[in-house]
PDB file of N, CA and C in Angstrom:
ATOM      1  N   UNK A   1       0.821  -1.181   0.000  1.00  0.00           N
ATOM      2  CA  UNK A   1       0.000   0.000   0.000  1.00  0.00           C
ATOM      3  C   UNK A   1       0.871   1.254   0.000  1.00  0.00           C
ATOM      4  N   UNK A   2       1.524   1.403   1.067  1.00  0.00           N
ATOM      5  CA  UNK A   2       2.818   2.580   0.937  1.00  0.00           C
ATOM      6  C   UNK A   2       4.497   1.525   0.694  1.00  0.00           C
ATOM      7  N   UNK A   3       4.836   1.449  -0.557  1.00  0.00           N
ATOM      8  CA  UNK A   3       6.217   0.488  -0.785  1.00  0.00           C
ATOM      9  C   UNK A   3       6.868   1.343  -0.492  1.00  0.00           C
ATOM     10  N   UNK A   4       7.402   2.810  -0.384  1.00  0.00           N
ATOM     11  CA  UNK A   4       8.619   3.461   0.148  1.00  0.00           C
ATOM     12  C   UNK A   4       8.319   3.507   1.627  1.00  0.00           C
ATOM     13  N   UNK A   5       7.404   3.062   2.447  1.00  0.00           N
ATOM     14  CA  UNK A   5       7.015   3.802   3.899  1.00  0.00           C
ATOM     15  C   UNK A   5       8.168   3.351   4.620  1.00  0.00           C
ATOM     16  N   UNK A   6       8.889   3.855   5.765  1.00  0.00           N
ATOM     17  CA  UNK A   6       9.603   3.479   6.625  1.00  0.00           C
ATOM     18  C   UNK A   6       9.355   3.816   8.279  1.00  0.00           C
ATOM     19  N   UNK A   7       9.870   2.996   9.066  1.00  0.00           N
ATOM     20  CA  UNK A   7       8.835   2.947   9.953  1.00  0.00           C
ATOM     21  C   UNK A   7      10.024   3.078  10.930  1.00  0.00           C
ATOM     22  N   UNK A   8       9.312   3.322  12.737  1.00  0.00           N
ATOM     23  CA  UNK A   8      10.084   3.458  13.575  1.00  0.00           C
ATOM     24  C   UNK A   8       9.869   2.715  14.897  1.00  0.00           C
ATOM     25  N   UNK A   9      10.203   2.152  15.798  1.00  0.00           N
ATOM     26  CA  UNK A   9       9.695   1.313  17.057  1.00  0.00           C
ATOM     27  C   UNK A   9      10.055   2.200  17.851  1.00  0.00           C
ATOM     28  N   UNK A  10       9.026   1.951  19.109  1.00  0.00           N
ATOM     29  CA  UNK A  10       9.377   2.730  20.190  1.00  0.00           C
ATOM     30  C   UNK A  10       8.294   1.685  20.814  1.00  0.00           C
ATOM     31  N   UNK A  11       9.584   1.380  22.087  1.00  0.00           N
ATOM     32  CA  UNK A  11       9.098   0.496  23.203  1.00  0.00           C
ATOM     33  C   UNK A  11       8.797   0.885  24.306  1.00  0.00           C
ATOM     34  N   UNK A  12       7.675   0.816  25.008  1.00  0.00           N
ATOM     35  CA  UNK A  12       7.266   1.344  26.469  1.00  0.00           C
ATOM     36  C   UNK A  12       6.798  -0.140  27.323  1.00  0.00           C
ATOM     37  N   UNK A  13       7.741  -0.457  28.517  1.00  0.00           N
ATOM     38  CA  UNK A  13       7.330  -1.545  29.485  1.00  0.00           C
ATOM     39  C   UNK A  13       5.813  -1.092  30.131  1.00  0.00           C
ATOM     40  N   UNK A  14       5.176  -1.401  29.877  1.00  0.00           N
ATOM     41  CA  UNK A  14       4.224  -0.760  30.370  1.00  0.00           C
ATOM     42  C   UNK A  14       2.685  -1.356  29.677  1.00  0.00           C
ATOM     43  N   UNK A  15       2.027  -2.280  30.986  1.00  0.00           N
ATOM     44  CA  UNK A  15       1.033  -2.631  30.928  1.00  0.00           C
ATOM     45  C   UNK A  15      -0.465  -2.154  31.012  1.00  0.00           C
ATOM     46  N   UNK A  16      -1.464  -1.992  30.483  1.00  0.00           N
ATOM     47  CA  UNK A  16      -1.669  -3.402  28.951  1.00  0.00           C
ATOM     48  C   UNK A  16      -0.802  -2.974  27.424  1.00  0.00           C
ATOM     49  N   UNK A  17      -0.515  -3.845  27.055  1.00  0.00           N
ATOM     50  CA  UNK A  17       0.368  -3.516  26.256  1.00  0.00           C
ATOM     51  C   UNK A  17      -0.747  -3.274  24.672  1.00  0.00           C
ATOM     52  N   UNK A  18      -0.024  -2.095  24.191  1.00  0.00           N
ATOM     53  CA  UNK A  18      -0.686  -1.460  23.168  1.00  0.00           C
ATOM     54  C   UNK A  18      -0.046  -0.883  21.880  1.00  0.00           C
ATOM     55  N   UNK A  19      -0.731  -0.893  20.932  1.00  0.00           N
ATOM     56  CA  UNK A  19      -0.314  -1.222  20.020  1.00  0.00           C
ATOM     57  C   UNK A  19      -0.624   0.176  18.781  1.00  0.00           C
ATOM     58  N   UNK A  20       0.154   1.164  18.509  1.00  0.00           N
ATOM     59  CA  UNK A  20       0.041   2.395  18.071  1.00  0.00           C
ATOM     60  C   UNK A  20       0.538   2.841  16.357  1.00  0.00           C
ATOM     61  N   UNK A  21       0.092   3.011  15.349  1.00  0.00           N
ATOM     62  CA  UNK A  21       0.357   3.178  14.388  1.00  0.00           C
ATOM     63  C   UNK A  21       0.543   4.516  13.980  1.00  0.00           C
ATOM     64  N   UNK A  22       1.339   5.389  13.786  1.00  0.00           N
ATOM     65  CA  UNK A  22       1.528   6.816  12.949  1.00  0.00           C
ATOM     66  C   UNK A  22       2.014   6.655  11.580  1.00  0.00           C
ATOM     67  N   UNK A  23       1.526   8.122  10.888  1.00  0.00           N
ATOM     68  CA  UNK A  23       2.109   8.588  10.314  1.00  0.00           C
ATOM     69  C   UNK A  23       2.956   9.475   9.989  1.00  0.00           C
ATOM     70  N   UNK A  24       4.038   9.531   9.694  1.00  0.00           N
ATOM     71  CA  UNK A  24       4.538  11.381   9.144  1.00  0.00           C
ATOM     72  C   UNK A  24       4.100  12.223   8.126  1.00  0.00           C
ATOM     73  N   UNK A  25       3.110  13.281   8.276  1.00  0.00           N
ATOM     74  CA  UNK A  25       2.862  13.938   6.888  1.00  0.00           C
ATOM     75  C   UNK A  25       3.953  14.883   6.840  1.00  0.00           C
ATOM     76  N   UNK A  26       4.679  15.347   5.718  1.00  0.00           N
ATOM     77  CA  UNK A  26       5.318  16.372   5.538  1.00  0.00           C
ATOM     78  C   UNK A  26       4.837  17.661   4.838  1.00  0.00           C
ATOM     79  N   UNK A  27       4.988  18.362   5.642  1.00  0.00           N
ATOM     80  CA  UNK A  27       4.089  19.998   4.783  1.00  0.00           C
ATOM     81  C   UNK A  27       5.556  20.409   4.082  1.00  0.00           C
ATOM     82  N   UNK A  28       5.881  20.189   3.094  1.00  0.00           N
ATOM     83  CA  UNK A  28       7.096  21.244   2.252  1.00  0.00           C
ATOM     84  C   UNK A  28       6.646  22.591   1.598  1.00  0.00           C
ATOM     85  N   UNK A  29       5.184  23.075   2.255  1.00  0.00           N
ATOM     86  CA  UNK A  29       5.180  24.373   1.115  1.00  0.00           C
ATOM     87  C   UNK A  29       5.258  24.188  -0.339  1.00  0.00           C
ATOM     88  N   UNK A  30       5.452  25.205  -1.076  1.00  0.00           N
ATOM     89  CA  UNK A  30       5.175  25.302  -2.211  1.00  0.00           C
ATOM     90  C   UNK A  30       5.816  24.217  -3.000  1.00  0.00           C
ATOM     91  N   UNK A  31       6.787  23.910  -2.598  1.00  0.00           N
ATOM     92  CA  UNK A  31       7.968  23.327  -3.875  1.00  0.00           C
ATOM     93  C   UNK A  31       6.951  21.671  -4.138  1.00  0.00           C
ATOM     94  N   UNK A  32       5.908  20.574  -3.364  1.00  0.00           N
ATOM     95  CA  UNK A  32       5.098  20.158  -4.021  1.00  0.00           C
ATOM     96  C   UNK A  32       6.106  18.974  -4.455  1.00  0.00           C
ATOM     97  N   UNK A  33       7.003  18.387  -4.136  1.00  0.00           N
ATOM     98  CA  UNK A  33       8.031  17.521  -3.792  1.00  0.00           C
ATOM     99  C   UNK A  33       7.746  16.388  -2.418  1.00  0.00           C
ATOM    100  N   UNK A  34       7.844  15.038  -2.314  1.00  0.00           N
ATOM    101  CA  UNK A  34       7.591  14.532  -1.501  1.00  0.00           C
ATOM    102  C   UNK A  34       8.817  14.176  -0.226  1.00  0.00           C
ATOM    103  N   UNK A  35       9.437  14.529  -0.838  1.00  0.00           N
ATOM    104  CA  UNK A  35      10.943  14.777  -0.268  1.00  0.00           C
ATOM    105  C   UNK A  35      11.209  15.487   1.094  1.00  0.00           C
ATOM    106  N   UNK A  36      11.491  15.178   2.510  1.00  0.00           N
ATOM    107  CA  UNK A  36      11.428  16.115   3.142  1.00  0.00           C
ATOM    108  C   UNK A  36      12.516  17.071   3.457  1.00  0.00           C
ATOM    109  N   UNK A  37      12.787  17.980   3.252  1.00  0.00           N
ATOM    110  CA  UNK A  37      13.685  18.966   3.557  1.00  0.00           C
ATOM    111  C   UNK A  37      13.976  19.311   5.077  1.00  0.00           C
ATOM    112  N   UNK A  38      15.033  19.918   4.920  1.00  0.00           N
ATOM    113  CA  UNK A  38      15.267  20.915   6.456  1.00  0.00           C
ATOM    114  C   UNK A  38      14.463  22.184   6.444  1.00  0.00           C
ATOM    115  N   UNK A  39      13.852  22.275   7.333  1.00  0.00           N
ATOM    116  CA  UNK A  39      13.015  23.756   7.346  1.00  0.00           C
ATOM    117  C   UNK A  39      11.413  23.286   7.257  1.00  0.00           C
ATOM    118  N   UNK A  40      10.924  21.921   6.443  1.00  0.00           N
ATOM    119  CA  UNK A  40       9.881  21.270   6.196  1.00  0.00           C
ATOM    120  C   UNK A  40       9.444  20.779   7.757  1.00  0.00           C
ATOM    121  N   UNK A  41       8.312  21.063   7.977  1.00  0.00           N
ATOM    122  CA  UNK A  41       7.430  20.834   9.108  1.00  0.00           C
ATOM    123  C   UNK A  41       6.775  19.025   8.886  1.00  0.00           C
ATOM    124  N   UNK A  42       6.752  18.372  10.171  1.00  0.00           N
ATOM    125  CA  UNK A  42       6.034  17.049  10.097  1.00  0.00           C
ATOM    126  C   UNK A  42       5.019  17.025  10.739  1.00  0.00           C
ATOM    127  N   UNK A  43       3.784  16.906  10.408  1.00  0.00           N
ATOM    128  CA  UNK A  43       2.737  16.441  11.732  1.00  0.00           C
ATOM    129  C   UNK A  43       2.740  14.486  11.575  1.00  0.00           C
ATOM    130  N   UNK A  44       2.908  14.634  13.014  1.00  0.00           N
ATOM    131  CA  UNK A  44       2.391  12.863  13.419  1.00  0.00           C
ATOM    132  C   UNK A  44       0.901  12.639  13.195  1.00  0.00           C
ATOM    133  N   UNK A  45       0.341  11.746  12.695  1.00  0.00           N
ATOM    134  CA  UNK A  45      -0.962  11.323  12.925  1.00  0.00           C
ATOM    135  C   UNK A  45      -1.355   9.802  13.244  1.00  0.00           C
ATOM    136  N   UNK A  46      -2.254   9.622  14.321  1.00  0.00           N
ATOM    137  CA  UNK A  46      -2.324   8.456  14.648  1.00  0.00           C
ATOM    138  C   UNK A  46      -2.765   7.772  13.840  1.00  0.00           C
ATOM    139  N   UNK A  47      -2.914   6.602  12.863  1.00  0.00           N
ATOM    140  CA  UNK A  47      -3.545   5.906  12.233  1.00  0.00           C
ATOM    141  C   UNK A  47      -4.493   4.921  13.119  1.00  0.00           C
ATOM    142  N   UNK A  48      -4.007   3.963  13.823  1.00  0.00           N
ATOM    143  CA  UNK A  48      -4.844   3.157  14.527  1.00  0.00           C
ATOM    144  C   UNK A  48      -4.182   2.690  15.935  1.00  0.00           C
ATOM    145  N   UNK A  49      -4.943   2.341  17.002  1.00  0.00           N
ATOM    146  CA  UNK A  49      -4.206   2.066  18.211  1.00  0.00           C
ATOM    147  C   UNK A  49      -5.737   0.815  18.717  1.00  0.00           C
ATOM    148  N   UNK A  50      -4.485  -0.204  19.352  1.00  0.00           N
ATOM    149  CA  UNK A  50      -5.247  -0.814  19.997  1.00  0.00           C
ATOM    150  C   UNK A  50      -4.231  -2.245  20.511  1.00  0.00           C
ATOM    151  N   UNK A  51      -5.482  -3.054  21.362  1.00  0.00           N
ATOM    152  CA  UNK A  51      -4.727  -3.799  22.391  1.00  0.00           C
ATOM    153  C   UNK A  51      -3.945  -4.653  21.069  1.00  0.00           C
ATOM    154  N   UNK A  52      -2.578  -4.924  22.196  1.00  0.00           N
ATOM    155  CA  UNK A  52      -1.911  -6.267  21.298  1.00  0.00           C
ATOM    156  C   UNK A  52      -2.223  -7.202  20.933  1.00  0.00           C
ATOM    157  N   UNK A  53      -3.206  -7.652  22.282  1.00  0.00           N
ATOM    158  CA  UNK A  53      -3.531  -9.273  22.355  1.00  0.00           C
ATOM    159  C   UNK A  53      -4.712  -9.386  20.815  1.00  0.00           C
ATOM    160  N   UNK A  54      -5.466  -8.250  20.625  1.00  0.00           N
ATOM    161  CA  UNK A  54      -6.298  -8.543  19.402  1.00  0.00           C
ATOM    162  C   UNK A  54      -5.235  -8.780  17.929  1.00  0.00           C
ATOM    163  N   UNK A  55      -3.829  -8.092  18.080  1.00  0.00           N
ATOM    164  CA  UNK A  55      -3.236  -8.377  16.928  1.00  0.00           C
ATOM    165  C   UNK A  55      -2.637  -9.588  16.752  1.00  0.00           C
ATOM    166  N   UNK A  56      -2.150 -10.272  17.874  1.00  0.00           N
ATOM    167  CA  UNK A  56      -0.954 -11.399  17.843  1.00  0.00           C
ATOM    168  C   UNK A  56      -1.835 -12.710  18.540  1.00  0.00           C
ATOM    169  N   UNK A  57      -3.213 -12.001  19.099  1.00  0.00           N
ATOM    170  CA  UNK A  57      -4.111 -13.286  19.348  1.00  0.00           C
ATOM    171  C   UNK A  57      -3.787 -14.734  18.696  1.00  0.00           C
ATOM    172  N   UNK A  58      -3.825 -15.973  19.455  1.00  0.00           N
ATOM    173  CA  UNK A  58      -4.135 -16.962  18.637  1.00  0.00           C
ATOM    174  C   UNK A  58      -5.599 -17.113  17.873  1.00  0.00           C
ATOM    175  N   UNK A  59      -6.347 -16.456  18.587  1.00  0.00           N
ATOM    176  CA  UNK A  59      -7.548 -16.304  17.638  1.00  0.00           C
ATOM    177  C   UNK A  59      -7.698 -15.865  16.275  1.00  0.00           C
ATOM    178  N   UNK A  60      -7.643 -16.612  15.712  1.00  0.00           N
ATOM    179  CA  UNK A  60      -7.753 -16.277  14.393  1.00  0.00           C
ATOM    180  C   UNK A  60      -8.807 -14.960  13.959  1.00  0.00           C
ATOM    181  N   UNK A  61      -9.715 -14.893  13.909  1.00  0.00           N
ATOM    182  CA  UNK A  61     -10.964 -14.469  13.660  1.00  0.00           C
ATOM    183  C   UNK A  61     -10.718 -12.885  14.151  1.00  0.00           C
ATOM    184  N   UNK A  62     -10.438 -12.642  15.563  1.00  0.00           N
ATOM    185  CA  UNK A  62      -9.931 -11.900  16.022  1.00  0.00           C
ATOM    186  C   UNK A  62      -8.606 -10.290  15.228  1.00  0.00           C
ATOM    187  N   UNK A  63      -7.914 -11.824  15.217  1.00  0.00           N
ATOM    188  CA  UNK A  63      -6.611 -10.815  14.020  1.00  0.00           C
ATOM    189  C   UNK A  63      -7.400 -10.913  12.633  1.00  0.00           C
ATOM    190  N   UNK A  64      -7.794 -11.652  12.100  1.00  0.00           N
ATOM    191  CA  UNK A  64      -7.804 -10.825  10.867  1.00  0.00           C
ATOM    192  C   UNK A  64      -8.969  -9.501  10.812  1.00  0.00           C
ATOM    193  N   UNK A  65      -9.960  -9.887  11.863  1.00  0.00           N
ATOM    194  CA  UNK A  65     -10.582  -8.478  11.985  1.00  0.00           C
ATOM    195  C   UNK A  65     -10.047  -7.458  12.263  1.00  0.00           C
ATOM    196  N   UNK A  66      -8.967  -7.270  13.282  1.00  0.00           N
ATOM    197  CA  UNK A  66      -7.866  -6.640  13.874  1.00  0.00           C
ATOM    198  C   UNK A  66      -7.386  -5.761  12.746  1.00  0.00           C
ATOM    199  N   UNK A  67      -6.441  -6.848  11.547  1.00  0.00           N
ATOM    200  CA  UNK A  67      -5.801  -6.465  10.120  1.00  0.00           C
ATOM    201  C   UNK A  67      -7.093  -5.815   9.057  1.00  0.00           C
ATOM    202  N   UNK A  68      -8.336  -6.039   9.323  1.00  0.00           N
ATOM    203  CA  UNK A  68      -9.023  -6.081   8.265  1.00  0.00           C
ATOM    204  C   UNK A  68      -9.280  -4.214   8.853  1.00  0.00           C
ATOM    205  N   UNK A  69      -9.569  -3.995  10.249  1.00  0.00           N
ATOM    206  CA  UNK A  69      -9.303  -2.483  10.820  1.00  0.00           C
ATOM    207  C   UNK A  69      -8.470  -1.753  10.755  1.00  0.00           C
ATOM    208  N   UNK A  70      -6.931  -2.037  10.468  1.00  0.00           N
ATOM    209  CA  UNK A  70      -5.588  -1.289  10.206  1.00  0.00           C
ATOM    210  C   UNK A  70      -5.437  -1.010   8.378  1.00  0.00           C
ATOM    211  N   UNK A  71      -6.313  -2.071   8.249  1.00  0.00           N
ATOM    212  CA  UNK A  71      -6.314  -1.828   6.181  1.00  0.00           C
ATOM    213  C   UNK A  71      -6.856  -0.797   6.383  1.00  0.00           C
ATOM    214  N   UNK A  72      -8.175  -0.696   6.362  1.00  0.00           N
ATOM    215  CA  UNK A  72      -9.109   0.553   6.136  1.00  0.00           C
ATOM    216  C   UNK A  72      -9.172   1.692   6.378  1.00  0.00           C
ATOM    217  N   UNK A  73      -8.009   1.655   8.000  1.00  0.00           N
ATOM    218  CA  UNK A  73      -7.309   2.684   8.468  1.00  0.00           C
ATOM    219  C   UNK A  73      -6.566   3.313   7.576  1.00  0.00           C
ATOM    220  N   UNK A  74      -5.391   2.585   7.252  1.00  0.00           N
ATOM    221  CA  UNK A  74      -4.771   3.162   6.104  1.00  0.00           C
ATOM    222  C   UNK A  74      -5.141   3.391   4.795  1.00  0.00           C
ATOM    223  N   UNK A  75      -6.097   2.749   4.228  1.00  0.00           N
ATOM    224  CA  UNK A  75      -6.455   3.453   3.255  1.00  0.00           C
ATOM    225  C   UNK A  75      -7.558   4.780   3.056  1.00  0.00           C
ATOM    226  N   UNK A  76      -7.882   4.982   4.187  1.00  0.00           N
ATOM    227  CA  UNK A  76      -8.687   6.080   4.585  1.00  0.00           C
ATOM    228  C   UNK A  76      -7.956   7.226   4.704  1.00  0.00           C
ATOM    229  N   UNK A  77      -6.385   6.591   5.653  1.00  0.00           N
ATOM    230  CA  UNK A  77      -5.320   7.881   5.709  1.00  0.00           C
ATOM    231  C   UNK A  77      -4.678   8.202   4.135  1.00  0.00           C
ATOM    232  N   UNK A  78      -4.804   7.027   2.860  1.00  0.00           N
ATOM    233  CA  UNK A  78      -4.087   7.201   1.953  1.00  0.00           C
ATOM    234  C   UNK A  78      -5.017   8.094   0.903  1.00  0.00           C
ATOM    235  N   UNK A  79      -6.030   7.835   0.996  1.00  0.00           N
ATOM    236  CA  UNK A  79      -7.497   8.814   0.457  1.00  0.00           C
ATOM    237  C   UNK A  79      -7.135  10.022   0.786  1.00  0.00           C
ATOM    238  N   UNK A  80      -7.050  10.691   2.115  1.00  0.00           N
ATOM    239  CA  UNK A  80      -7.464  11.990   2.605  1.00  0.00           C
ATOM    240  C   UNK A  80      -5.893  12.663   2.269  1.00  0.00           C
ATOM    241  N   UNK A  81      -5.318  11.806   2.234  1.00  0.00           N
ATOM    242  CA  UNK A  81      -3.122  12.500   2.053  1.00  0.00           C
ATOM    243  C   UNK A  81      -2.294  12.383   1.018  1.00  0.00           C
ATOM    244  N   UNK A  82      -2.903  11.963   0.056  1.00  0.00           N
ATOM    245  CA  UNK A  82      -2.730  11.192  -0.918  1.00  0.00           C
ATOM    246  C   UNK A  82      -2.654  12.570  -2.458  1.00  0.00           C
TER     247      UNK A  82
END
């Protein structure tokens, strides 16, 4: 869905454990380049958050509803940013 996206981890010990998706939009102003520059502003946006246990569940049924909620997420974020 995004083949250039690159992504970042950030670990917090800290129970219930949860599970947080962003994005980076980059505002570059005029120049209309996807490229981010120095001086170019980022807003974070959450895409989707939720418990772990629904993603890595052995329940089947569970995760793919889980995955079938993070698709739509993102393609909702890829609609509106796009």
């Amino acid at each position: 869905m995004f083949p250039n996206a690159e992504f970042e981890t950030h670990c917090k010990n800290k129970y219930p454990l949860r599970i947080t998706l962003h994005a980076k939009v980059v505002d570059n102003g005029e120049r209309g380049d996807s490229d981010a520059k120095d001086g170019d502003t980022a807003t974070k946006i959450m895409i989707w958050s939720g418990d772990q246990k629904r993603l890595f569940q052995k329940n089947a049924a569970l995760r793919t509803e889980c995955m079938k909620e993070i698709k739509d997420c993102l393609e909702d974020f890829k609609e509106k940013y796009s």
